[in-house]
PDB file of N, CA and C in Angstrom:
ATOM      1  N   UNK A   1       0.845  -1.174   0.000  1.00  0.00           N
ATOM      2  CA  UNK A   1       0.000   0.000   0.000  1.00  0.00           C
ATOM      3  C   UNK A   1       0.894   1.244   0.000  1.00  0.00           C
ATOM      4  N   UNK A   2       0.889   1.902  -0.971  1.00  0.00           N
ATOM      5  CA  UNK A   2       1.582   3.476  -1.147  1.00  0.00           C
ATOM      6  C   UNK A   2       1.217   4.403   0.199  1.00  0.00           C
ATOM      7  N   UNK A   3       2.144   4.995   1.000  1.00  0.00           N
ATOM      8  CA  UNK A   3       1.755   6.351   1.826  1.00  0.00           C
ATOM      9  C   UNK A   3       1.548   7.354   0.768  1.00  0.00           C
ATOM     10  N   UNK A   4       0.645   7.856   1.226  1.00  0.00           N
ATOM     11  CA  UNK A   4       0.294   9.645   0.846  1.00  0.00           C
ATOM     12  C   UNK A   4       1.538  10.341   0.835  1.00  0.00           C
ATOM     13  N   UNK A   5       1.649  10.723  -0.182  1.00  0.00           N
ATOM     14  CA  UNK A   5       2.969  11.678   0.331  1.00  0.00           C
ATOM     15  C   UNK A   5       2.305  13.275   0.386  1.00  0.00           C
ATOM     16  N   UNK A   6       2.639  13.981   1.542  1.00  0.00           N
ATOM     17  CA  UNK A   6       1.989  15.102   1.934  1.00  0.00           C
ATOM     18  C   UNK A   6       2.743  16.550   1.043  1.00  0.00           C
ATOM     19  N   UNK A   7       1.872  17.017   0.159  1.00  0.00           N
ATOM     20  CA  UNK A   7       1.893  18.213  -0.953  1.00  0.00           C
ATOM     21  C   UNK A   7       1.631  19.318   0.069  1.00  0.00           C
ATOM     22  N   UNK A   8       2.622  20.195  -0.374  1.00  0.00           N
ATOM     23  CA  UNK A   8       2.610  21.755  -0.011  1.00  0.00           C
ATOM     24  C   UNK A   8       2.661  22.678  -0.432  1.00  0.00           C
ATOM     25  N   UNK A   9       1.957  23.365  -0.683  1.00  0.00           N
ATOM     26  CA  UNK A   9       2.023  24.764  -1.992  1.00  0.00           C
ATOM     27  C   UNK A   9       2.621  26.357  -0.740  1.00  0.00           C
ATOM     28  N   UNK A  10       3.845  26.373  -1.069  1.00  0.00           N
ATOM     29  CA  UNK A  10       4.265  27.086  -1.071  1.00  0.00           C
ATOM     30  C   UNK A  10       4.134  28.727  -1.509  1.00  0.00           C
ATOM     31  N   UNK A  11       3.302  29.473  -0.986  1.00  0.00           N
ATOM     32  CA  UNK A  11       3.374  30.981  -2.287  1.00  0.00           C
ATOM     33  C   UNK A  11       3.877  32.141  -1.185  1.00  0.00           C
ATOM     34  N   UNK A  12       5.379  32.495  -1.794  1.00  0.00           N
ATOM     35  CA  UNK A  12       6.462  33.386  -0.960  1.00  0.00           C
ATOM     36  C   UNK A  12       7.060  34.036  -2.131  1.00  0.00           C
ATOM     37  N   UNK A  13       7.405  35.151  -1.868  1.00  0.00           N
ATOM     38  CA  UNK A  13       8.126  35.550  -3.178  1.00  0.00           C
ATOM     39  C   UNK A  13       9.889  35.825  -2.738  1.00  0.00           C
ATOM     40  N   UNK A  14       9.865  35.494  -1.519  1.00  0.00           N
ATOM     41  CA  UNK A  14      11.312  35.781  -0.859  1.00  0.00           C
ATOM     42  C   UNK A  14      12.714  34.443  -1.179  1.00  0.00           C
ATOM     43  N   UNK A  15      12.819  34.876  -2.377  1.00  0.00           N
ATOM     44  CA  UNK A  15      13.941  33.297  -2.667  1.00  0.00           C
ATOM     45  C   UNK A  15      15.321  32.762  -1.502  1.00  0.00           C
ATOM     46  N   UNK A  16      15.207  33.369  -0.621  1.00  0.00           N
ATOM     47  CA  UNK A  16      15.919  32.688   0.815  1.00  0.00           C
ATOM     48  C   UNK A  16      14.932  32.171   1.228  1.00  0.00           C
ATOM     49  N   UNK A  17      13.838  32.235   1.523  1.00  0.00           N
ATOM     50  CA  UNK A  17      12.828  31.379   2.312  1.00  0.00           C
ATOM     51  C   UNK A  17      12.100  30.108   1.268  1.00  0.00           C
ATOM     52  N   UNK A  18      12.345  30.482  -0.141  1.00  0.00           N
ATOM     53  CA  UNK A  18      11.819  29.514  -1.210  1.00  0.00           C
ATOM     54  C   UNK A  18      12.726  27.810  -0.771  1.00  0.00           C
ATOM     55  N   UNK A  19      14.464  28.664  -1.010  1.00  0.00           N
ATOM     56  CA  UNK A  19      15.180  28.170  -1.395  1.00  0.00           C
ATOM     57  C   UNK A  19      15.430  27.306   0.151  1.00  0.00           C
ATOM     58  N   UNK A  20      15.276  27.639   1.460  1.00  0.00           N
ATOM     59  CA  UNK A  20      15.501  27.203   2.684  1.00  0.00           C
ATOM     60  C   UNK A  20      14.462  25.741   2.598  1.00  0.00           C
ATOM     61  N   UNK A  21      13.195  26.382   2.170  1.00  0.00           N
ATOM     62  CA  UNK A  21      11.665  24.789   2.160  1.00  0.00           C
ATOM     63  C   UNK A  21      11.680  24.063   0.841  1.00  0.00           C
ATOM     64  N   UNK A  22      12.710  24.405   0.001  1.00  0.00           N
ATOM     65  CA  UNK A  22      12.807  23.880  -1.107  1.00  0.00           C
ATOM     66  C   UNK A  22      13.828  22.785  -0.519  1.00  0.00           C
ATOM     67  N   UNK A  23      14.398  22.874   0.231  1.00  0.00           N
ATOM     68  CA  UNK A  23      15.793  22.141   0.557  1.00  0.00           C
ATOM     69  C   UNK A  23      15.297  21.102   2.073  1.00  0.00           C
ATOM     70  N   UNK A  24      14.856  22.042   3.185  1.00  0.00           N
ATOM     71  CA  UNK A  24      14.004  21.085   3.839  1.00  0.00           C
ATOM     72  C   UNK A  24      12.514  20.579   4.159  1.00  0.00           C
ATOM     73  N   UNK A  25      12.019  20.595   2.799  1.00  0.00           N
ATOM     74  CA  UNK A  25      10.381  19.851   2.526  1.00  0.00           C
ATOM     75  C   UNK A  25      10.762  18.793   2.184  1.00  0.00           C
ATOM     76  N   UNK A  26      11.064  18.644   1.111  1.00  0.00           N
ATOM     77  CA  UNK A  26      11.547  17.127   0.468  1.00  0.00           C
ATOM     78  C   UNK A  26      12.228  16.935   1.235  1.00  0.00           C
ATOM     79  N   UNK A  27      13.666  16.687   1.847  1.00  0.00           N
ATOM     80  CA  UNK A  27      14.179  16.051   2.986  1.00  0.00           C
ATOM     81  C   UNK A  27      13.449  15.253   4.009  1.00  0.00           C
ATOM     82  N   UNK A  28      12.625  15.789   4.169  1.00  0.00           N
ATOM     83  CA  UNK A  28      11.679  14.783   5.173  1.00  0.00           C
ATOM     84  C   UNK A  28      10.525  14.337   4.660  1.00  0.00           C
ATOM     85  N   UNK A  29      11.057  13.934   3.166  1.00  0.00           N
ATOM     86  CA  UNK A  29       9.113  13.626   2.283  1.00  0.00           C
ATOM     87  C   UNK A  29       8.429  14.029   2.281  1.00  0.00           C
ATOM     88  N   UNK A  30       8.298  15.343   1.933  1.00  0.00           N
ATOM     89  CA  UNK A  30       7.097  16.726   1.456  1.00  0.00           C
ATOM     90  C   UNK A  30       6.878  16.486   0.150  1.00  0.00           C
ATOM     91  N   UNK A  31       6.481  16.711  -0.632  1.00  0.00           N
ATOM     92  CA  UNK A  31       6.171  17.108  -2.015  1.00  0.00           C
ATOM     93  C   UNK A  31       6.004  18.608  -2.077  1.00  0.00           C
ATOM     94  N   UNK A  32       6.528  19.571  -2.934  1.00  0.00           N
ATOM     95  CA  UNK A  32       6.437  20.924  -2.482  1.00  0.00           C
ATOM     96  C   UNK A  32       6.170  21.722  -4.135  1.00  0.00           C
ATOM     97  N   UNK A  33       5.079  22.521  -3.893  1.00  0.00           N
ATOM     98  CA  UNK A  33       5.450  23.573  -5.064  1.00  0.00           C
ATOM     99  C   UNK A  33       5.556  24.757  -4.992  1.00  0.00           C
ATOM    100  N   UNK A  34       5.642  25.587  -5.216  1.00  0.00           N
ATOM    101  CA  UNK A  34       6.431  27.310  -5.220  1.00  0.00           C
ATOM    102  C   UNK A  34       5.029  27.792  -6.461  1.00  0.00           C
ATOM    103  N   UNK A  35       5.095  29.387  -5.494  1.00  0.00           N
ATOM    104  CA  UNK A  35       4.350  30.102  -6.375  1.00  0.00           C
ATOM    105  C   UNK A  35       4.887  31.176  -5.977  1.00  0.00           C
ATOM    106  N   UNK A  36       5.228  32.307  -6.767  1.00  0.00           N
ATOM    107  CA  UNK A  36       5.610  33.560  -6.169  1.00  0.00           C
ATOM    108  C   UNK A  36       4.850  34.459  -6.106  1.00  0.00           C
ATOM    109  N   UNK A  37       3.815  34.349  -6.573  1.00  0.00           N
ATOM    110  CA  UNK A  37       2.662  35.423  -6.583  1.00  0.00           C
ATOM    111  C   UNK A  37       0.781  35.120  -6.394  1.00  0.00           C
ATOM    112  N   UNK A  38       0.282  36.315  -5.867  1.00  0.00           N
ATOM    113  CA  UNK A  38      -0.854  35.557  -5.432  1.00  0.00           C
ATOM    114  C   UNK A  38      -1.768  34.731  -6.316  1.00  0.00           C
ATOM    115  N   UNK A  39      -1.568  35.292  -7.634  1.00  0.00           N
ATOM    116  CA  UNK A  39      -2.620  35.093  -9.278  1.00  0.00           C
ATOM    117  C   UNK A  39      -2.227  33.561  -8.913  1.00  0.00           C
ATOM    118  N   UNK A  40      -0.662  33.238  -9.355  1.00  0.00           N
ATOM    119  CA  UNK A  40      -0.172  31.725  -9.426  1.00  0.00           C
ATOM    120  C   UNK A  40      -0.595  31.427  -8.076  1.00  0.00           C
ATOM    121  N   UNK A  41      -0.394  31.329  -6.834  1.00  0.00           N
ATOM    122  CA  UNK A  41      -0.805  30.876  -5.732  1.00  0.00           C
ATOM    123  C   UNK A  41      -2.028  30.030  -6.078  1.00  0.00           C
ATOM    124  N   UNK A  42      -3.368  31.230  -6.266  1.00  0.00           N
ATOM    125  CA  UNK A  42      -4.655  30.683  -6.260  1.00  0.00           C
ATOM    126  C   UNK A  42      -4.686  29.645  -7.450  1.00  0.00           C
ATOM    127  N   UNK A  43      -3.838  29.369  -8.532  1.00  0.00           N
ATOM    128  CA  UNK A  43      -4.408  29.017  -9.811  1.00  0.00           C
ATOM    129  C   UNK A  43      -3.684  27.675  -9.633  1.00  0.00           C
ATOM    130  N   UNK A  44      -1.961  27.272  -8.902  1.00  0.00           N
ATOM    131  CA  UNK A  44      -1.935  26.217  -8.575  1.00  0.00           C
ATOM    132  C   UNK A  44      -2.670  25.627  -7.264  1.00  0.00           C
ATOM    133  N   UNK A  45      -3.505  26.343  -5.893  1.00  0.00           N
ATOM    134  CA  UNK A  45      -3.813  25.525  -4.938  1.00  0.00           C
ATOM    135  C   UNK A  45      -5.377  24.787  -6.110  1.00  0.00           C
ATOM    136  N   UNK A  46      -6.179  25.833  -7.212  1.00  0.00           N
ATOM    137  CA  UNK A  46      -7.288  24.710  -7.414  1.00  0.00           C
ATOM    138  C   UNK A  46      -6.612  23.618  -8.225  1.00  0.00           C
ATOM    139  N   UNK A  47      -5.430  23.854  -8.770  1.00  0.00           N
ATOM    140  CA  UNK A  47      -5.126  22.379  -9.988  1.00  0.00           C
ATOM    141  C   UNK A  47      -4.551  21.381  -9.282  1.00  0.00           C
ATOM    142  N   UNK A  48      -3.667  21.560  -8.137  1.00  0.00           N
ATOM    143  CA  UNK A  48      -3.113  20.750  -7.263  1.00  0.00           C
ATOM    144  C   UNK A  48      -3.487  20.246  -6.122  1.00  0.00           C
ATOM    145  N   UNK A  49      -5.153  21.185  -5.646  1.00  0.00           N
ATOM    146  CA  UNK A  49      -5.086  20.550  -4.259  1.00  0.00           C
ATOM    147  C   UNK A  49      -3.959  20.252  -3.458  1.00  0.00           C
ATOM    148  N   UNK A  50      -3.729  20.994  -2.991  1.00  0.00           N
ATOM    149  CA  UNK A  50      -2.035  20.653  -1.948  1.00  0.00           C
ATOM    150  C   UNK A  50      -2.708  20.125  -0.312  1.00  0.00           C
ATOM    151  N   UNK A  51      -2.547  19.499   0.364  1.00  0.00           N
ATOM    152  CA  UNK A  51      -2.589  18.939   1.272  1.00  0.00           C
ATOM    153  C   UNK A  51      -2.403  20.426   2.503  1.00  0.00           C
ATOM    154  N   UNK A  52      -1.562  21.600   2.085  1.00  0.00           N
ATOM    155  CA  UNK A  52      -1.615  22.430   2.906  1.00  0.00           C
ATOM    156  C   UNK A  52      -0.949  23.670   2.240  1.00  0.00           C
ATOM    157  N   UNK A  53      -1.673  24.838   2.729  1.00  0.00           N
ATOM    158  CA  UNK A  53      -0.657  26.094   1.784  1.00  0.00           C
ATOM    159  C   UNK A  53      -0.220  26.814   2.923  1.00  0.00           C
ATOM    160  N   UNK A  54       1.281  26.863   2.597  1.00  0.00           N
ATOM    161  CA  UNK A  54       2.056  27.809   3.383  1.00  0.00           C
ATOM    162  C   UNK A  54       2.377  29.307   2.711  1.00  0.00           C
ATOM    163  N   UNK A  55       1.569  30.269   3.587  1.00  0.00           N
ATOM    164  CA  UNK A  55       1.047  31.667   2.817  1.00  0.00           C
ATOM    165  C   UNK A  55       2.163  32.596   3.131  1.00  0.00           C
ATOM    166  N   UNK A  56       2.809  33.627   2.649  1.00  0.00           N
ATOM    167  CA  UNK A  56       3.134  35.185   2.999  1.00  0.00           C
ATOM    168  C   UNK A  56       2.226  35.934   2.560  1.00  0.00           C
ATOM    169  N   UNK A  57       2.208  37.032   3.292  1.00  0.00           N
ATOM    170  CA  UNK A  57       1.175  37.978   3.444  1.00  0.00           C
ATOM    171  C   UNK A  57       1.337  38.539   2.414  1.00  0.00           C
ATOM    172  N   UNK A  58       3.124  38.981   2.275  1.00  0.00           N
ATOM    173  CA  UNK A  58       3.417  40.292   1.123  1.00  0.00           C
ATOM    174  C   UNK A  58       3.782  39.798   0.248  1.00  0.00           C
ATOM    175  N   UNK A  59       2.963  39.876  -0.667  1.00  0.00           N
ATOM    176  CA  UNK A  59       3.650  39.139  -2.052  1.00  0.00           C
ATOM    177  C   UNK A  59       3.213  40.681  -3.248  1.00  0.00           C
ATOM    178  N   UNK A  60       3.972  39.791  -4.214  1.00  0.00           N
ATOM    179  CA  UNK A  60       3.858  41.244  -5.155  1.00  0.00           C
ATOM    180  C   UNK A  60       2.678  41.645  -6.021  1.00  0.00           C
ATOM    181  N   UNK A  61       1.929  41.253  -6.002  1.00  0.00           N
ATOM    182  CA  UNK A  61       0.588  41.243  -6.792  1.00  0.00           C
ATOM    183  C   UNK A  61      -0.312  41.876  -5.691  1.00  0.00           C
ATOM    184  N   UNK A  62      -0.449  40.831  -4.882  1.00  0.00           N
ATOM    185  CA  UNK A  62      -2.254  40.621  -3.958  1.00  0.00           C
ATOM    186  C   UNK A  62      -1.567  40.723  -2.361  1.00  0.00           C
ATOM    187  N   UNK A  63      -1.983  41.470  -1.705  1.00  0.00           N
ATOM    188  CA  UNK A  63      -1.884  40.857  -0.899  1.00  0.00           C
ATOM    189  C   UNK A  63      -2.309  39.845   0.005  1.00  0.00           C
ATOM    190  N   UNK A  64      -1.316  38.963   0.514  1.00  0.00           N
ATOM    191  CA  UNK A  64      -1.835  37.197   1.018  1.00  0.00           C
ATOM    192  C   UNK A  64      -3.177  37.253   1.742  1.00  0.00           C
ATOM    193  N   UNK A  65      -3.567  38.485   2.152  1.00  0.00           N
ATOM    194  CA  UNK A  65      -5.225  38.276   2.495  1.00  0.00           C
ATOM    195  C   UNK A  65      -6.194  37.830   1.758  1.00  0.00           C
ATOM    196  N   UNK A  66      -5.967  38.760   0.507  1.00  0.00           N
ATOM    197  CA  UNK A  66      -6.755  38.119  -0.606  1.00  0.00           C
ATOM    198  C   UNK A  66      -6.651  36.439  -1.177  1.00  0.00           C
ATOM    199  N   UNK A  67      -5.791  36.218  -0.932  1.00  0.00           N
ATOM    200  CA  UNK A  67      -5.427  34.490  -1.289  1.00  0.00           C
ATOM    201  C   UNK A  67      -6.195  33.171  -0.075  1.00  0.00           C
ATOM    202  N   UNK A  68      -6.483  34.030   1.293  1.00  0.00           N
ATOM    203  CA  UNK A  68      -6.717  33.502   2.340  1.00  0.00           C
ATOM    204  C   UNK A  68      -8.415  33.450   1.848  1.00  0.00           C
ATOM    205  N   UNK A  69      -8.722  34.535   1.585  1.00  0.00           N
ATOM    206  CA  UNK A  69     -10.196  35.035   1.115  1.00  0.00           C
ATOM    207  C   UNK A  69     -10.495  34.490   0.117  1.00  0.00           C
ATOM    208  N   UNK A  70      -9.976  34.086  -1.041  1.00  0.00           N
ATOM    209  CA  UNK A  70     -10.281  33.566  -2.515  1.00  0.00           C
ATOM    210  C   UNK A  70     -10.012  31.808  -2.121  1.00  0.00           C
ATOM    211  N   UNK A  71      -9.185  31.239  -1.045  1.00  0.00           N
ATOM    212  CA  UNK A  71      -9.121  29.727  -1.412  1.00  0.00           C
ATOM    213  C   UNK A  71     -10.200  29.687  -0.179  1.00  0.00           C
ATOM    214  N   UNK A  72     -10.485  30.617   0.723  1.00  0.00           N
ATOM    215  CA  UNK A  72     -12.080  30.250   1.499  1.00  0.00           C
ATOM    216  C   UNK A  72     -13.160  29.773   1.109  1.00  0.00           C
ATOM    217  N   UNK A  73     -13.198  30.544  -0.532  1.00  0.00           N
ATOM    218  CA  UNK A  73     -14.621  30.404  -0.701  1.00  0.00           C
ATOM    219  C   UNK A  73     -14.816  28.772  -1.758  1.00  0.00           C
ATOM    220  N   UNK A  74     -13.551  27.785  -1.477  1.00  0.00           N
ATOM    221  CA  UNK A  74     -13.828  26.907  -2.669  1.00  0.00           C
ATOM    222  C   UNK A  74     -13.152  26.047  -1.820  1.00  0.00           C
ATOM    223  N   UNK A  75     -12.594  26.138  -1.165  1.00  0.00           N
ATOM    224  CA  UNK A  75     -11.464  25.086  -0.111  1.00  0.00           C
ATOM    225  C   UNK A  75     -11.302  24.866   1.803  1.00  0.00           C
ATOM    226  N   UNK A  76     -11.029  23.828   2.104  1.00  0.00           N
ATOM    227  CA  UNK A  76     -10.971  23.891   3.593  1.00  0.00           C
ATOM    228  C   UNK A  76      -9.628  23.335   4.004  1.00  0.00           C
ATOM    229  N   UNK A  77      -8.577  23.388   2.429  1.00  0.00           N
ATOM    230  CA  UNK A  77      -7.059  23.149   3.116  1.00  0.00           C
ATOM    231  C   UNK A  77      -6.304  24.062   3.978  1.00  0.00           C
ATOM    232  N   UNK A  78      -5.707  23.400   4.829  1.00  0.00           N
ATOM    233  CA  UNK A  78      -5.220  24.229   6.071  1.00  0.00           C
ATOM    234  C   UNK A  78      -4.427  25.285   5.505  1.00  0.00           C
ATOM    235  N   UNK A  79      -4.439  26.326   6.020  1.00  0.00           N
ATOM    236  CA  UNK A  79      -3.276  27.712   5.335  1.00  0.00           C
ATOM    237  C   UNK A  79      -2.529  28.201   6.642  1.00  0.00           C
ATOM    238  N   UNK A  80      -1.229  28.020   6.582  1.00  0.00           N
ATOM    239  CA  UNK A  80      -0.433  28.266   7.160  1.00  0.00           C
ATOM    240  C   UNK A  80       0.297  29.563   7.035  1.00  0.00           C
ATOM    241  N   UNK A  81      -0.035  30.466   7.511  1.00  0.00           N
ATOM    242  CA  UNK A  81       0.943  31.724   7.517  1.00  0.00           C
ATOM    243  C   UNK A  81       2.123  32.148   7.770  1.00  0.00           C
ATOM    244  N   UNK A  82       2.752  32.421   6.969  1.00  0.00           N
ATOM    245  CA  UNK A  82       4.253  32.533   7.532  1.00  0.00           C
ATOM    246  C   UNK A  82       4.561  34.338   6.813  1.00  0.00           C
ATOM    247  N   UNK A  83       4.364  35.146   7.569  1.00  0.00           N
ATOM    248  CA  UNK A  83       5.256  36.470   7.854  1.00  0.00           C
ATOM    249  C   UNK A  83       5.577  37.056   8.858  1.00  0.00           C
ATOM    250  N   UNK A  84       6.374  38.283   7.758  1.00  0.00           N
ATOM    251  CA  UNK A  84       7.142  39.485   8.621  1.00  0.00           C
ATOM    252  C   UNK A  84       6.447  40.068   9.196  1.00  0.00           C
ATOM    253  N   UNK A  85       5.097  40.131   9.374  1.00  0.00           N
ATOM    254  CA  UNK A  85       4.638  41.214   9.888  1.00  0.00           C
ATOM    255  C   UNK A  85       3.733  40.530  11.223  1.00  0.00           C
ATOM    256  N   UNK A  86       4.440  41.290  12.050  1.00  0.00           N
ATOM    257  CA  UNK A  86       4.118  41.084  13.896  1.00  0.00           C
ATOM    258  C   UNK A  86       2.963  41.683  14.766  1.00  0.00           C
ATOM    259  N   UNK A  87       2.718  42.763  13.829  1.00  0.00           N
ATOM    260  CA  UNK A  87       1.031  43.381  14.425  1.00  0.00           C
ATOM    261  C   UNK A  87       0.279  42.281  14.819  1.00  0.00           C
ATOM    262  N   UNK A  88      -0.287  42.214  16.086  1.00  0.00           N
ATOM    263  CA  UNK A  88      -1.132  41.597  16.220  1.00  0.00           C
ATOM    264  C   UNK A  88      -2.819  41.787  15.418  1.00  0.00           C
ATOM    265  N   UNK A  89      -2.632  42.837  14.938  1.00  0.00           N
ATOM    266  CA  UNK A  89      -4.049  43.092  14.193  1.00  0.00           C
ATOM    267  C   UNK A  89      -3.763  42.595  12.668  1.00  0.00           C
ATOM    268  N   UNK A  90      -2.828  42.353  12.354  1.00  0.00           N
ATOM    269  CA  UNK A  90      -2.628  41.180  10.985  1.00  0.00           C
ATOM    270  C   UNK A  90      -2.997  39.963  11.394  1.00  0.00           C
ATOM    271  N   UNK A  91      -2.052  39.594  12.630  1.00  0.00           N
ATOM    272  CA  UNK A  91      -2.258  38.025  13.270  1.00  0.00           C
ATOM    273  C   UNK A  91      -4.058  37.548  12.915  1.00  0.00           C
ATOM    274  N   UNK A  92      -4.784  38.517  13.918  1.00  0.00           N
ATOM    275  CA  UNK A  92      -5.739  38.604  13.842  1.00  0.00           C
ATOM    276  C   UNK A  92      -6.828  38.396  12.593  1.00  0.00           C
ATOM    277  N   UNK A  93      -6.297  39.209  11.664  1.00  0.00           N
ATOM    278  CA  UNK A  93      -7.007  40.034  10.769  1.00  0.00           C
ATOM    279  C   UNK A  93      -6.799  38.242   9.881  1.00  0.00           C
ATOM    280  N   UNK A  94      -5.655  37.951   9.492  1.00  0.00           N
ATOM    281  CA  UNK A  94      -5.359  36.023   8.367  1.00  0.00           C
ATOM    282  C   UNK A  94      -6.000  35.434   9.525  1.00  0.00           C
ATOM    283  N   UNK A  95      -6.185  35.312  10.668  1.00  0.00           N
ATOM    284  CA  UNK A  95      -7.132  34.156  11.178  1.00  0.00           C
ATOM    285  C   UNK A  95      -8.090  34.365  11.415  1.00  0.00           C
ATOM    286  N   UNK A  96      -8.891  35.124  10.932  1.00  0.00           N
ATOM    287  CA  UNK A  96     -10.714  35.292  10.653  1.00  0.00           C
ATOM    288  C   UNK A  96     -11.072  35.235   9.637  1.00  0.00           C
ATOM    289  N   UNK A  97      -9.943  35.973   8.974  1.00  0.00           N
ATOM    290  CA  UNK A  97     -10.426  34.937   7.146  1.00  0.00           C
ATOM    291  C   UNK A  97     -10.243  33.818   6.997  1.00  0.00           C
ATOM    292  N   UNK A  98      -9.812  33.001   7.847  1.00  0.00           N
ATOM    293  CA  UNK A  98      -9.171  31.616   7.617  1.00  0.00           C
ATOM    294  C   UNK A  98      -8.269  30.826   7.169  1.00  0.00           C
ATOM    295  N   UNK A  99      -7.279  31.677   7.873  1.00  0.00           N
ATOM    296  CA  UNK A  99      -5.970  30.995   7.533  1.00  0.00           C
ATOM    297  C   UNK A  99      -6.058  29.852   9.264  1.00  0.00           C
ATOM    298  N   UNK A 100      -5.242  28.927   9.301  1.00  0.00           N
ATOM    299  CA  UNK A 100      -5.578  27.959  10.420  1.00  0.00           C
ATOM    300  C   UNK A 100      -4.584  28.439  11.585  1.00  0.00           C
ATOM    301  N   UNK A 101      -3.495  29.113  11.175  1.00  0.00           N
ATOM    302  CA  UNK A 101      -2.143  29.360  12.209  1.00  0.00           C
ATOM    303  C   UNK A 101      -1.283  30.618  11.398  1.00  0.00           C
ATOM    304  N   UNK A 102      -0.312  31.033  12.396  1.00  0.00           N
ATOM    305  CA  UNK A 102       0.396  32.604  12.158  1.00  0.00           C
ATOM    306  C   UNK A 102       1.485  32.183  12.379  1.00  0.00           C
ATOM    307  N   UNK A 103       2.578  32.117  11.653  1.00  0.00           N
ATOM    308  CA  UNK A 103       4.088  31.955  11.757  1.00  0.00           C
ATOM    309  C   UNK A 103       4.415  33.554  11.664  1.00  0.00           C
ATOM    310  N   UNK A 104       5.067  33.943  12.528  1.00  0.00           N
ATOM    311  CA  UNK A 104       6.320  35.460  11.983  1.00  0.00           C
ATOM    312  C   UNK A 104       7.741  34.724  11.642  1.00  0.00           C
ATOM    313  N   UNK A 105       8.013  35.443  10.489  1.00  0.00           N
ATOM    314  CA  UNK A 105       9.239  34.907  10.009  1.00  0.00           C
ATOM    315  C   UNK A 105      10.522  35.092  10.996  1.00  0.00           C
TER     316      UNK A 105
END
């Protein structure tokens, strides 16, 4: 019987942080894909279904709110947040749209 191997859609536009989960996802049997922007974000989480999306807020298009807001209305994969920004009224603000958890980088 095959394990699941657990998919992660990645959408960061910061290539030290690409290049850091590019190196330890697969290492421990991730399957991983990269998006650098929010358009691609949303357009690979519907073709791929990823098992989980690990979000930045600031990306160069949209900001990651809008991505939290657009895979709400079609999806219930977990979204993991990962930014720079420490306001607690951001924290706040990605986990009522429904992101599941708040990483600061």
């Amino acid at each position: 019987m095959a394990i699941h191997e657990v998919t992660v859609l990645l959408i960061e536009d910061e290539p030290e942080i690409r290049r850091f989960l590019r190196t330890s996802l697969p290492a421990h049997g991730y399957r991983l894909h990269e998006a650098t922007t929010a358009g691609d974000g949303i357009a690979q989480a519907k073709a791929r279904n990823p098992d989980i999306i690990l979000l930045d807020l600031g990306l160069p298009d949209v900001d990651g709110t809008e991505v939290i807001r657009q895979v709400r209305e079609w999806s219930t994969t977990p979204i993991l947040v990962l930014s720079a920004r420490e306001q607690e009224q951001a924290k706040v603000a990605a986990l009522d749209l429904g992101a599941d958890d708040y990483v600061t980088k």
